[in-house]
C-alpha atoms as a PDB file:
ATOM      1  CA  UNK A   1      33.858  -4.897 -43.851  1.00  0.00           C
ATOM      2  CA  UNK A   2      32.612  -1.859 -42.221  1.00  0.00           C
ATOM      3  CA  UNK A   3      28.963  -3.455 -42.014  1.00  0.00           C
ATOM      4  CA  UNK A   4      30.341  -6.365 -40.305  1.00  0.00           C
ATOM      5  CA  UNK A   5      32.667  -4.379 -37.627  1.00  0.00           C
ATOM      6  CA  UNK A   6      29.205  -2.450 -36.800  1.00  0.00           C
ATOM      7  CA  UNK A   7      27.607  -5.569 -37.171  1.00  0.00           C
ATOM      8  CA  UNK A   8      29.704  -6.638 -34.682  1.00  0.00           C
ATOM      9  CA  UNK A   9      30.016  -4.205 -32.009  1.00  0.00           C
ATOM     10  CA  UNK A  10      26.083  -3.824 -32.407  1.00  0.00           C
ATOM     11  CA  UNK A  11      26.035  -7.433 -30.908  1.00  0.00           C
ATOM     12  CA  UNK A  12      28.851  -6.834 -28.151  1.00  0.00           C
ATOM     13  CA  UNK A  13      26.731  -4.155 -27.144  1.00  0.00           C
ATOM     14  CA  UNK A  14      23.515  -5.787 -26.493  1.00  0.00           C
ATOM     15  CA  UNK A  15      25.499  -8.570 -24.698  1.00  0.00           C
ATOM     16  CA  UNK A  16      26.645  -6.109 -22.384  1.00  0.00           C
ATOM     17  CA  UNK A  17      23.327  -4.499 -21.698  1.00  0.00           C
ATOM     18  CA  UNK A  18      22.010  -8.027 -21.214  1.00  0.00           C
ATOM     19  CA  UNK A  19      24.114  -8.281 -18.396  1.00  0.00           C
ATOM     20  CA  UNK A  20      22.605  -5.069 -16.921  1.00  0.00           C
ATOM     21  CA  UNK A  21      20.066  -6.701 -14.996  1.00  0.00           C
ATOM     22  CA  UNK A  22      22.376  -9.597 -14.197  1.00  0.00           C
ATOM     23  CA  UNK A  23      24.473  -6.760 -12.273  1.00  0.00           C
ATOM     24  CA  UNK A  24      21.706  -5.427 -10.504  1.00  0.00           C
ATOM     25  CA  UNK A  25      20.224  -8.549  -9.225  1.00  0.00           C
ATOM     26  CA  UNK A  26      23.443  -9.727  -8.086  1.00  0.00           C
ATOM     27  CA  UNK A  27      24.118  -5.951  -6.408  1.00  0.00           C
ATOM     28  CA  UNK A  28      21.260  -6.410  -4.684  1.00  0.00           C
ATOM     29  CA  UNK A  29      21.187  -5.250  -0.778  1.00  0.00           C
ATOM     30  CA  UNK A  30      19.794  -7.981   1.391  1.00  0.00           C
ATOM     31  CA  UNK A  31      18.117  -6.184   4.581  1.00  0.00           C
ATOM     32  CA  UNK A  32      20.156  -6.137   7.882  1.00  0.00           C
ATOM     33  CA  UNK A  33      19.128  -8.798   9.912  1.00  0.00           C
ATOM     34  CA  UNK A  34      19.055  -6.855  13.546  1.00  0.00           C
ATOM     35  CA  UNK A  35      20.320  -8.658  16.573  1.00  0.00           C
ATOM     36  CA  UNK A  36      17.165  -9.027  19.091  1.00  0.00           C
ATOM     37  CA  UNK A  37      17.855  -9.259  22.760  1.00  0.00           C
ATOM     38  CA  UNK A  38      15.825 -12.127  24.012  1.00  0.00           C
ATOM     39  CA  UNK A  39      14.823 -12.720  27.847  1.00  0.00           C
ATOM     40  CA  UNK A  40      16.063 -15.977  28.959  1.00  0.00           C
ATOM     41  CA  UNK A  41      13.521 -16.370  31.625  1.00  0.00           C
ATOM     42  CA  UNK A  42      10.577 -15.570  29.133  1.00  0.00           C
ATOM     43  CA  UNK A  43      12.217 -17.971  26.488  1.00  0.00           C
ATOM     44  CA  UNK A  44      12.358 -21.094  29.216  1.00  0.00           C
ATOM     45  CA  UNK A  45       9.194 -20.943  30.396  1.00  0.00           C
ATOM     46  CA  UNK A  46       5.967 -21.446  29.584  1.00  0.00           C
ATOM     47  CA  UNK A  47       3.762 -18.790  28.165  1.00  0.00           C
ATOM     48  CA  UNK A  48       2.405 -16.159  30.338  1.00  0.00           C
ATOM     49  CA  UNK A  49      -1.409 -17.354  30.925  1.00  0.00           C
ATOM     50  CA  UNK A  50      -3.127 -15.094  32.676  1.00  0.00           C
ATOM     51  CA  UNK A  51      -6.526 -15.909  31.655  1.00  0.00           C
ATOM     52  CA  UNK A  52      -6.924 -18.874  33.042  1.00  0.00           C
ATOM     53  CA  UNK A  53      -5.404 -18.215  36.896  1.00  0.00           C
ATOM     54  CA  UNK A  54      -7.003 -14.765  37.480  1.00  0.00           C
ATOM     55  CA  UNK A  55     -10.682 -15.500  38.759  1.00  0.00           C
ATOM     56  CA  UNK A  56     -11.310 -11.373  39.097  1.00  0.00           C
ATOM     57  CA  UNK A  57      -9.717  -7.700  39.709  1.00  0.00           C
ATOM     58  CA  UNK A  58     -10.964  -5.001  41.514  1.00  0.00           C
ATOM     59  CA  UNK A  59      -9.504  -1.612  42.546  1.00  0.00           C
ATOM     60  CA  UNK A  60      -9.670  -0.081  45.999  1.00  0.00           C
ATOM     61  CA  UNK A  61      -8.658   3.155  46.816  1.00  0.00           C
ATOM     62  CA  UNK A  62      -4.756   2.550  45.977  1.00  0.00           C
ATOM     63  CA  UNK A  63      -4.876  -1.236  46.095  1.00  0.00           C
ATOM     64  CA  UNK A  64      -4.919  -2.976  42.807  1.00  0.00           C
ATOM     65  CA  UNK A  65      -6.270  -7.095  43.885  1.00  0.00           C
ATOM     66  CA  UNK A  66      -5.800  -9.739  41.113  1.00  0.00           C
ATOM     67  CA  UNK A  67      -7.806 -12.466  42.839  1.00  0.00           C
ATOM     68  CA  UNK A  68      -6.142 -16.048  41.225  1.00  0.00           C
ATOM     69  CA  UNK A  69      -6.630 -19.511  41.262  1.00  0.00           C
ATOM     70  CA  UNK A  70      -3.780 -21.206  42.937  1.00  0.00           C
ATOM     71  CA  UNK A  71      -4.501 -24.382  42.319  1.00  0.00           C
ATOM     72  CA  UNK A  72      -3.653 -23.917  38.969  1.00  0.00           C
ATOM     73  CA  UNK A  73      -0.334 -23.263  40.287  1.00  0.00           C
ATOM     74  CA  UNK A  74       2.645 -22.028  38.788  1.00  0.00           C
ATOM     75  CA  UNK A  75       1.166 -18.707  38.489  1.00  0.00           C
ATOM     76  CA  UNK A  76       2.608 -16.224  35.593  1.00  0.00           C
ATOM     77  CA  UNK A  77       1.252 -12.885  35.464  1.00  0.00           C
ATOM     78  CA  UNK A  78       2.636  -9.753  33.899  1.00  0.00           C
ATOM     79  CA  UNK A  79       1.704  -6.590  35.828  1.00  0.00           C
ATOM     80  CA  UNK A  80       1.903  -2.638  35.965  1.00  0.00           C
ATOM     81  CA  UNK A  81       1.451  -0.487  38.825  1.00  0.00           C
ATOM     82  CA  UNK A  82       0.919   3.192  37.560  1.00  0.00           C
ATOM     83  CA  UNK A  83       0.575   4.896  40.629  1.00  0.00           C
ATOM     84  CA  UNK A  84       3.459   5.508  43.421  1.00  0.00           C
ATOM     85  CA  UNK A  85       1.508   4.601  46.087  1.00  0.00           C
ATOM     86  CA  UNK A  86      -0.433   1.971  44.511  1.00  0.00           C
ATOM     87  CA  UNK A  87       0.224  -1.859  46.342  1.00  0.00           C
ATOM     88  CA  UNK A  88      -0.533  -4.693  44.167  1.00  0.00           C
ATOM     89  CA  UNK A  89      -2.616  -7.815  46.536  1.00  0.00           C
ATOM     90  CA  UNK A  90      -2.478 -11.007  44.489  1.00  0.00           C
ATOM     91  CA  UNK A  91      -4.737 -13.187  46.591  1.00  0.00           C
ATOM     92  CA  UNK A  92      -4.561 -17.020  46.124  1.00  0.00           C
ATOM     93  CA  UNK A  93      -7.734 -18.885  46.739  1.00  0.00           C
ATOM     94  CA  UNK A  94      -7.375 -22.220  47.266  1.00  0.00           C
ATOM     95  CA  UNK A  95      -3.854 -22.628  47.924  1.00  0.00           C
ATOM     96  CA  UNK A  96      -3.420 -26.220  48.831  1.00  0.00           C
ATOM     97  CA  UNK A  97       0.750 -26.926  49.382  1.00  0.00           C
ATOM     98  CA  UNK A  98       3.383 -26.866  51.691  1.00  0.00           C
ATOM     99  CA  UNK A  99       5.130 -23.586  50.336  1.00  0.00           C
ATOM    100  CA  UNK A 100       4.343 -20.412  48.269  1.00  0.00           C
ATOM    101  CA  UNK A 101       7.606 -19.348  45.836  1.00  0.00           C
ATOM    102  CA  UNK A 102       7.056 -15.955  44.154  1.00  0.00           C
ATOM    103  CA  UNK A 103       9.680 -14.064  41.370  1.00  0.00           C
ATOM    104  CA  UNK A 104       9.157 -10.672  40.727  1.00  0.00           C
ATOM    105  CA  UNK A 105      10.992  -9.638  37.756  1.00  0.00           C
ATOM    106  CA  UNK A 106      11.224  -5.688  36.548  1.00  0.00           C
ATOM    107  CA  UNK A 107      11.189  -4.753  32.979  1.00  0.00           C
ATOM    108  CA  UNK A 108      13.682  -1.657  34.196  1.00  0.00           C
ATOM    109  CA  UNK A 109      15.021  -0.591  37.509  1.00  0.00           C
ATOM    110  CA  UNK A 110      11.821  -0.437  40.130  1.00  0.00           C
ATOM    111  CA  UNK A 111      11.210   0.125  43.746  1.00  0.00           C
ATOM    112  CA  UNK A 112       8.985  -2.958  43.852  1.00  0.00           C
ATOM    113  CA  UNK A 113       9.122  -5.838  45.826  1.00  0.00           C
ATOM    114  CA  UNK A 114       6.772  -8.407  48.235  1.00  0.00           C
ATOM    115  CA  UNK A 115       6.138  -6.055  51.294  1.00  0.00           C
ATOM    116  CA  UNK A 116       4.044  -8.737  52.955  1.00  0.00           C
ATOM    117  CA  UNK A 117       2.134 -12.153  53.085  1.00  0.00           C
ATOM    118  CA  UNK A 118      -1.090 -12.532  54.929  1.00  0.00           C
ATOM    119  CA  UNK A 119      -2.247 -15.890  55.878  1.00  0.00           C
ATOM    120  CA  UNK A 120      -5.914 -17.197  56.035  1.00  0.00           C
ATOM    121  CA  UNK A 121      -6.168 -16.573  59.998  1.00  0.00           C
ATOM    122  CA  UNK A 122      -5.208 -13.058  58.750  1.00  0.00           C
ATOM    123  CA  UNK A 123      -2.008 -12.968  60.466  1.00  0.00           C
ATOM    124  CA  UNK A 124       0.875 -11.275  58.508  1.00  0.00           C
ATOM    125  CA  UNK A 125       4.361 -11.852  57.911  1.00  0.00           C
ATOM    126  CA  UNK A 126       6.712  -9.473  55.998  1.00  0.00           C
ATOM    127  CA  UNK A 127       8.798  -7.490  54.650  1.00  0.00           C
ATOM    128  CA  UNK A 128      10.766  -9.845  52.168  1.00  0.00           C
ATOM    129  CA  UNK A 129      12.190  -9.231  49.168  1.00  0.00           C
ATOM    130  CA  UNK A 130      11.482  -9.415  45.095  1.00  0.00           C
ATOM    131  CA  UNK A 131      11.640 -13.043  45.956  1.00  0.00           C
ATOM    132  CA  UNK A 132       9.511 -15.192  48.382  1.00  0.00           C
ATOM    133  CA  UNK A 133      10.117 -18.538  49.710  1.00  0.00           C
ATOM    134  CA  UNK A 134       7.381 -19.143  52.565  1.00  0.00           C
ATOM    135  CA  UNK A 135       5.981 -22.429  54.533  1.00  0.00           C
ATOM    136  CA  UNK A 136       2.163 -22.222  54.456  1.00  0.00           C
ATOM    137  CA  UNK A 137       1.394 -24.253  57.518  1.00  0.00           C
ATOM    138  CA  UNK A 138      -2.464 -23.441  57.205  1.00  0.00           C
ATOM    139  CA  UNK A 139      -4.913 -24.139  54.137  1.00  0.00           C
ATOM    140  CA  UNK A 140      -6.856 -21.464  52.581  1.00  0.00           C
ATOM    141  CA  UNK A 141      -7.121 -18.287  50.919  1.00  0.00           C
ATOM    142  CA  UNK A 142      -2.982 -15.766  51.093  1.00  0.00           C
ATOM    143  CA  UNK A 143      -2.669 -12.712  49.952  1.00  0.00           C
ATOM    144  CA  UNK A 144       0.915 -11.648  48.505  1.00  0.00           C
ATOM    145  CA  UNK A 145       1.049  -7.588  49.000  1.00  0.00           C
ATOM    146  CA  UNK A 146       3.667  -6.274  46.535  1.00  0.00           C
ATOM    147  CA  UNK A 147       4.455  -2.641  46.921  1.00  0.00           C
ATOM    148  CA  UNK A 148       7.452  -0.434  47.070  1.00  0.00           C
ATOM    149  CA  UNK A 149      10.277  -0.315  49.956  1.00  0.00           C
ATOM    150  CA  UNK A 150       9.744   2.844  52.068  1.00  0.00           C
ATOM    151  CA  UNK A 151      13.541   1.755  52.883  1.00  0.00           C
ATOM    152  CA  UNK A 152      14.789   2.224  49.625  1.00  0.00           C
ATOM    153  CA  UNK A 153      14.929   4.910  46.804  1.00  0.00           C
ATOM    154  CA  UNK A 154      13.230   4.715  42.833  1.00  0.00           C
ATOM    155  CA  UNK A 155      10.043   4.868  41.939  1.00  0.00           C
ATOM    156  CA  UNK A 156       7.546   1.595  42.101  1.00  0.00           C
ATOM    157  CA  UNK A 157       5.766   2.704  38.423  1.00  0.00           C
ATOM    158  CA  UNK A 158       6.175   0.270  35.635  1.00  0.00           C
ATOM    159  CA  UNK A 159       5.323  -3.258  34.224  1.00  0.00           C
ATOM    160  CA  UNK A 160       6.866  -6.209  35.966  1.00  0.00           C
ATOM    161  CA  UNK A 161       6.351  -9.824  35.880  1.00  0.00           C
ATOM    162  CA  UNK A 162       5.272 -12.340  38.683  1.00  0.00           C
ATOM    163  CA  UNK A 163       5.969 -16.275  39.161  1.00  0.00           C
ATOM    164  CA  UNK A 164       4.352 -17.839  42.146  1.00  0.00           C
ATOM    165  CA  UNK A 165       4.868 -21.170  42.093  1.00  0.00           C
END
């Protein structure tokens, strides 16, 4: 009888440490799934294509010039300006419609916005906004100068990214 009572509890045991692993599978911590913010604007649109707008850059002194190709309109770019007194001159050769419309959006708070527009009989027109809505009356070659607001307070430093559509 004794034999079969051990016999027995011999056999409950290994059930039990069967389940072991059973218990720890099931126990098992799944990772935290984190919450990402997401930007609408970046979500909407299209994918930023910078390669295949900008025709060349070039530096002088403290202006940064991203020459693009504007008819290959809308134009995304994302841009930095590292300097305080650095002005960013997107120029857009061959601009061929009735009206230039240009976002600037900051990754964080910035000083930054289009200072002025200069047309192709190198008139200029300015100060606006980090929005643009101007008539281009003439065909040819504009330059967008984006800069900081001597009006204003913060700091001009930081990535940002431009729609000109």
């Amino acid at each position: 009888m004794k034999q079969l009572i051990s016999k027995n509890q011999k056999v409950n045991s290994l059930k039990y440490l069967a389940l072991i692993p059973l218990f720890l599978v099931a126990c098992k911590k799944e990772p935290e799934i984190k919450e990402q913010k997401v930007d609408t604007i970046t979500t909407i649109e299209k994918p930023v294509d910078s390669l295949s707008t900008i025709l060349k850059t070039e530096k002088e002194s403290n202006q940064n010039i991203v020459t693009v190709d504007a008819s290959k309109m809308p134009i995304r770019l994302n841009l930095q300006i590292k300097n305080p007194d650095d002005q960013l001159i997107l120029k857009l050769e061959n601009l061929n419609q009735a009206k230039i419309n240009g976002y600037i959006k900051t990754e964080k708070l910035m000083n930054l916005r289009f200072n002025q527009i200069r047309m192709p009989d190198n008139t200029f027109d300015g100060p606006f906004g980090q929005t643009i809505e101007y008539e281009t009356k003439q065909k040819g070659e504009y330059w967008l100068i984006l800069a900081k607001s001597n009006m204003a307070e913060g700091t001009p430093v930081g990535k940002f990214f431009v729609k000109i559509e």
